[in-house]
C-alpha atoms as a PDB file:
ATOM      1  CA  UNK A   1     -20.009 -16.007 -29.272  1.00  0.00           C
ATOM      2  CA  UNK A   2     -16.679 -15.791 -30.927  1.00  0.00           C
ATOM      3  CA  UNK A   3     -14.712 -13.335 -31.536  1.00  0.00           C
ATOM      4  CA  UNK A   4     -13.140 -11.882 -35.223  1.00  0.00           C
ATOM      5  CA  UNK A   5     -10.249  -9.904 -35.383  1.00  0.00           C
ATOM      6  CA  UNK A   6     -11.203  -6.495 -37.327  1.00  0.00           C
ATOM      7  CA  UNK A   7      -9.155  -5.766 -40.080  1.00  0.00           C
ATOM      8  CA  UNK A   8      -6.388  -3.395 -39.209  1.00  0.00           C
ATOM      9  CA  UNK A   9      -4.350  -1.553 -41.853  1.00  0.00           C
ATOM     10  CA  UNK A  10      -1.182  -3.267 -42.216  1.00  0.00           C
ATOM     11  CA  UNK A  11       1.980  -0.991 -40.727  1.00  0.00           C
ATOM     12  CA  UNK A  12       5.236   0.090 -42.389  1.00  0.00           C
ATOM     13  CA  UNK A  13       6.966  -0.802 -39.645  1.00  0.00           C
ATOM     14  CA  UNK A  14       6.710  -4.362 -39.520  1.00  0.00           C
ATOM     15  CA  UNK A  15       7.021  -4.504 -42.921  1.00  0.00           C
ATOM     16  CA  UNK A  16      10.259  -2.428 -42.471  1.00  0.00           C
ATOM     17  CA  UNK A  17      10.906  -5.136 -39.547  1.00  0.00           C
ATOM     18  CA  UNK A  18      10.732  -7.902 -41.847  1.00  0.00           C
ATOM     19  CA  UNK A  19      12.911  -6.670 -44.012  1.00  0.00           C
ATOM     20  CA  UNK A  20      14.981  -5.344 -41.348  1.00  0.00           C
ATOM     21  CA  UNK A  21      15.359  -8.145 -39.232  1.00  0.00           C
ATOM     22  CA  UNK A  22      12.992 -11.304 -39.694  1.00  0.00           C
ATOM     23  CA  UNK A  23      14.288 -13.472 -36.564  1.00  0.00           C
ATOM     24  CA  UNK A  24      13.330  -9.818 -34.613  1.00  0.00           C
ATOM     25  CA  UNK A  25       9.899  -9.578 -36.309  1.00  0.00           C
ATOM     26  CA  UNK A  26       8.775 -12.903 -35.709  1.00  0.00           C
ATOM     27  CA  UNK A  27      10.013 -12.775 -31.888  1.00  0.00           C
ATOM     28  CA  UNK A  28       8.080  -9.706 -31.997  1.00  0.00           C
ATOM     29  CA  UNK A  29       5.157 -11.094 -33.036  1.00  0.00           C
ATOM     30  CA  UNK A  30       5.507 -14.256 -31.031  1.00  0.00           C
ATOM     31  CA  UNK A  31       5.263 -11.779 -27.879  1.00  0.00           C
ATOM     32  CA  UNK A  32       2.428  -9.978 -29.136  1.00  0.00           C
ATOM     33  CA  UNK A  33       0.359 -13.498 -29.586  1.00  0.00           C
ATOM     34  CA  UNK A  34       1.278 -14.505 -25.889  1.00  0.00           C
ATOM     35  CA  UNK A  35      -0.503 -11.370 -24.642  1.00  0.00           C
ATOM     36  CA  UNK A  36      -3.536 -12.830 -25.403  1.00  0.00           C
ATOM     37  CA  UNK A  37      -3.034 -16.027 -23.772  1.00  0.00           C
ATOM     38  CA  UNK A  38      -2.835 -14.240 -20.178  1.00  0.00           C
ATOM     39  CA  UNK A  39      -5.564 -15.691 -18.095  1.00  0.00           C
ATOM     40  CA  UNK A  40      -6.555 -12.683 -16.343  1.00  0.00           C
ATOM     41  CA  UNK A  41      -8.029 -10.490 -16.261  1.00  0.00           C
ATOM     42  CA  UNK A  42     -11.140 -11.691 -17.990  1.00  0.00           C
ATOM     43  CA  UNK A  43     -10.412 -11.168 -21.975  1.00  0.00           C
ATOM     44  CA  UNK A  44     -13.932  -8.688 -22.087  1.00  0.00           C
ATOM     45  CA  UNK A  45     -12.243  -6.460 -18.964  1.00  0.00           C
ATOM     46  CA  UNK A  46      -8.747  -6.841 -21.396  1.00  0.00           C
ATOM     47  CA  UNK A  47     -10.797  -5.167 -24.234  1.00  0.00           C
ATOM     48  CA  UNK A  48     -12.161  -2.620 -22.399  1.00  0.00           C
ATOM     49  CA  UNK A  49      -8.791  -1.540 -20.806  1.00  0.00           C
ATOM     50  CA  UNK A  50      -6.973  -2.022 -24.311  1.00  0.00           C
ATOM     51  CA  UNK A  51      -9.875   0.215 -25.275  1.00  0.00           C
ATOM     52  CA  UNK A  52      -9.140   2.886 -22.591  1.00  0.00           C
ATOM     53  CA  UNK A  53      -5.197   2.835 -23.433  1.00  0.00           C
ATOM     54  CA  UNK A  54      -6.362   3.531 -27.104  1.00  0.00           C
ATOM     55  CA  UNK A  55      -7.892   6.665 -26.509  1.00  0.00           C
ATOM     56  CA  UNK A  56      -5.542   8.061 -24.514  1.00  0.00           C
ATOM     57  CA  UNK A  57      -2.415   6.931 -26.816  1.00  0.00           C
ATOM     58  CA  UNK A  58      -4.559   8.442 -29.386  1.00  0.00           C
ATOM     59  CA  UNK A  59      -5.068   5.597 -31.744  1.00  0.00           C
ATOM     60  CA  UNK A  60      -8.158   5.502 -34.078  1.00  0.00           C
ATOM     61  CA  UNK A  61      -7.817   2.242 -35.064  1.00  0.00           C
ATOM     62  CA  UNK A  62      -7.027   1.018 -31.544  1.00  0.00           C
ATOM     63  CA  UNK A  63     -10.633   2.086 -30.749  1.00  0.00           C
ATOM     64  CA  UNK A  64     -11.873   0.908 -33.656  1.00  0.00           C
ATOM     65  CA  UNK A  65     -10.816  -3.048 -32.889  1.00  0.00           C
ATOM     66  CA  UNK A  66     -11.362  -2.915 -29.451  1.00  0.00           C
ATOM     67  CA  UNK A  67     -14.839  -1.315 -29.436  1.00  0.00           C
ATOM     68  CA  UNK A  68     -15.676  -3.930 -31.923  1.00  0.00           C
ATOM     69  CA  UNK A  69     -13.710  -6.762 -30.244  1.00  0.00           C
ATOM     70  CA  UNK A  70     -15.498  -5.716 -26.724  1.00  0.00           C
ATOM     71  CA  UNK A  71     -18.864  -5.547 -28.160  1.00  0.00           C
ATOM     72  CA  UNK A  72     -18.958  -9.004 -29.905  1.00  0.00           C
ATOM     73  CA  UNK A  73     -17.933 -10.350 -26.027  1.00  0.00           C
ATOM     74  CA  UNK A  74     -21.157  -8.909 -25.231  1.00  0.00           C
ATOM     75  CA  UNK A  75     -19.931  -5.179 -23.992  1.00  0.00           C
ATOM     76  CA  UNK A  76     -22.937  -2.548 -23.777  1.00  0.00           C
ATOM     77  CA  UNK A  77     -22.479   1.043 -25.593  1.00  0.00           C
ATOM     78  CA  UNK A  78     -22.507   2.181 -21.736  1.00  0.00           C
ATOM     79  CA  UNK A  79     -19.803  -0.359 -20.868  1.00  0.00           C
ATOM     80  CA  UNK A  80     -17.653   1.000 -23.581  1.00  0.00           C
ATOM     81  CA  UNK A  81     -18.753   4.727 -23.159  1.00  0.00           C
ATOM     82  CA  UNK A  82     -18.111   4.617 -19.566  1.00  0.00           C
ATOM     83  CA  UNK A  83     -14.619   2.764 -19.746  1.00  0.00           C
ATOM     84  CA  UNK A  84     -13.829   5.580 -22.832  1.00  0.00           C
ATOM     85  CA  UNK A  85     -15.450   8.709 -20.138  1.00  0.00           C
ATOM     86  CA  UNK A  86     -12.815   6.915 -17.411  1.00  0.00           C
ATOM     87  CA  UNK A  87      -9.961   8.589 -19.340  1.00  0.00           C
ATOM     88  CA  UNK A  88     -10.785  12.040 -19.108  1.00  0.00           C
ATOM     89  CA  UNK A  89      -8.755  13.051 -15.637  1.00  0.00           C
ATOM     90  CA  UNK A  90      -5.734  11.628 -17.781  1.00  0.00           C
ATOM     91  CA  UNK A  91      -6.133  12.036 -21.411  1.00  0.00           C
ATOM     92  CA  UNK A  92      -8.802  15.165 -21.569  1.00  0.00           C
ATOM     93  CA  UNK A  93     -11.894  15.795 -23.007  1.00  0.00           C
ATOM     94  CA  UNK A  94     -10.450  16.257 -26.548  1.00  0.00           C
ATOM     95  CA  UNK A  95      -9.586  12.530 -27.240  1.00  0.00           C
ATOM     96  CA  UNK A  96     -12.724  11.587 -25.845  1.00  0.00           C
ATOM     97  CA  UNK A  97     -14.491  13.809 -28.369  1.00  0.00           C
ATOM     98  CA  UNK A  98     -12.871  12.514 -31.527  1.00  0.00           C
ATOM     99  CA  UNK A  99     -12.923   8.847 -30.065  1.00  0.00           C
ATOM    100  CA  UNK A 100     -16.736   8.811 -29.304  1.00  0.00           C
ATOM    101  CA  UNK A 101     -17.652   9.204 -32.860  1.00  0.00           C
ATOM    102  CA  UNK A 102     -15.386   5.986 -33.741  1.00  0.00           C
ATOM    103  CA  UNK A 103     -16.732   4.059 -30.754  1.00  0.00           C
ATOM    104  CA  UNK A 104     -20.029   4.692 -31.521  1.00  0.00           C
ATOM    105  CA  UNK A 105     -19.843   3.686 -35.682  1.00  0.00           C
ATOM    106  CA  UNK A 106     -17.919   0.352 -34.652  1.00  0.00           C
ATOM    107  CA  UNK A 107     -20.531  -0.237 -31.915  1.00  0.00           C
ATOM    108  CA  UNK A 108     -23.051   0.294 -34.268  1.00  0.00           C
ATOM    109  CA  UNK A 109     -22.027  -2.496 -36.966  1.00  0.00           C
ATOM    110  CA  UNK A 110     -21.292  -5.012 -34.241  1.00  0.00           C
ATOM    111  CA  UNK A 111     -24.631  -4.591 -33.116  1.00  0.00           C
ATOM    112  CA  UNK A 112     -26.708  -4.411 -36.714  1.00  0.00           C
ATOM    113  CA  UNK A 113     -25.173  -7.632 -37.686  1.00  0.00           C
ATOM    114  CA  UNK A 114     -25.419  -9.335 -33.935  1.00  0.00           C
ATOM    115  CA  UNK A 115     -28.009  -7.621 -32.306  1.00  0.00           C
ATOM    116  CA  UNK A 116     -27.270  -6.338 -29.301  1.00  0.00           C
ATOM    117  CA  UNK A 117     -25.619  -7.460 -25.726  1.00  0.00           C
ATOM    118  CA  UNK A 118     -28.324  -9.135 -23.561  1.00  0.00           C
ATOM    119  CA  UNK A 119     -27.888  -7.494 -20.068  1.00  0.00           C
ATOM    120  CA  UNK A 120     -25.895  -9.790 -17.587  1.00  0.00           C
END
């Protein structure tokens, strides 16, 4: 199955960076790309613990992509409730609560317009 990158609301700040410095933004963004060429750990676990960090930072959109990211790689709602419920000794129950709701929505698409993930 391959895998789309969500839309993501484009940022001041890089526009800011391109104006500010354009050799810095595209180094910047050259780094960024080479994250995703790491070979481990598997780019489903990556998701999930991209999805984790995203709660706890608290980023909405963060939980957004990667819910939807992890899901079209085959990730079950418990997969990415469970790896969401794992931040609660560190981040709280409150950005659980409000992240839940996003999870859930973005799970939800993924899985009307793929169907969902056949257990392993």
């Amino acid at each position: 199955m391959s895998v789309r990158e969500p839309e993501l609301p484009t940022h001041l700040w890089k526009s800011e960076m391109d104006v500010f410095s354009p050799d810095l933004s595209r180094a910047f963004t050259s780094w960024l790309s080479a994250i995703e060429s790491i070979p481990a750990p598997a780019l489903l676990t990556a998701k999930l613990i991209r999805l984790a960090l995203s709660v706890v930072a608290p980023s909405p959109a963060g939980v957004r992509r990667n819910t939807i990211l992890a899901a079209e790689l085959g990730a079950t709602w418990d997969d990415i409730f469970g790896t969401m419920v794992l931040t609660v000794p560190s981040g709280g129950l409150g950005p659980l609560a409000w992240a839940v709701e996003i999870a859930k929505q973005a799970y939800d698409e993924v899985v009307s317009s793929h169907g969902p993930a056949m257990p392993e």
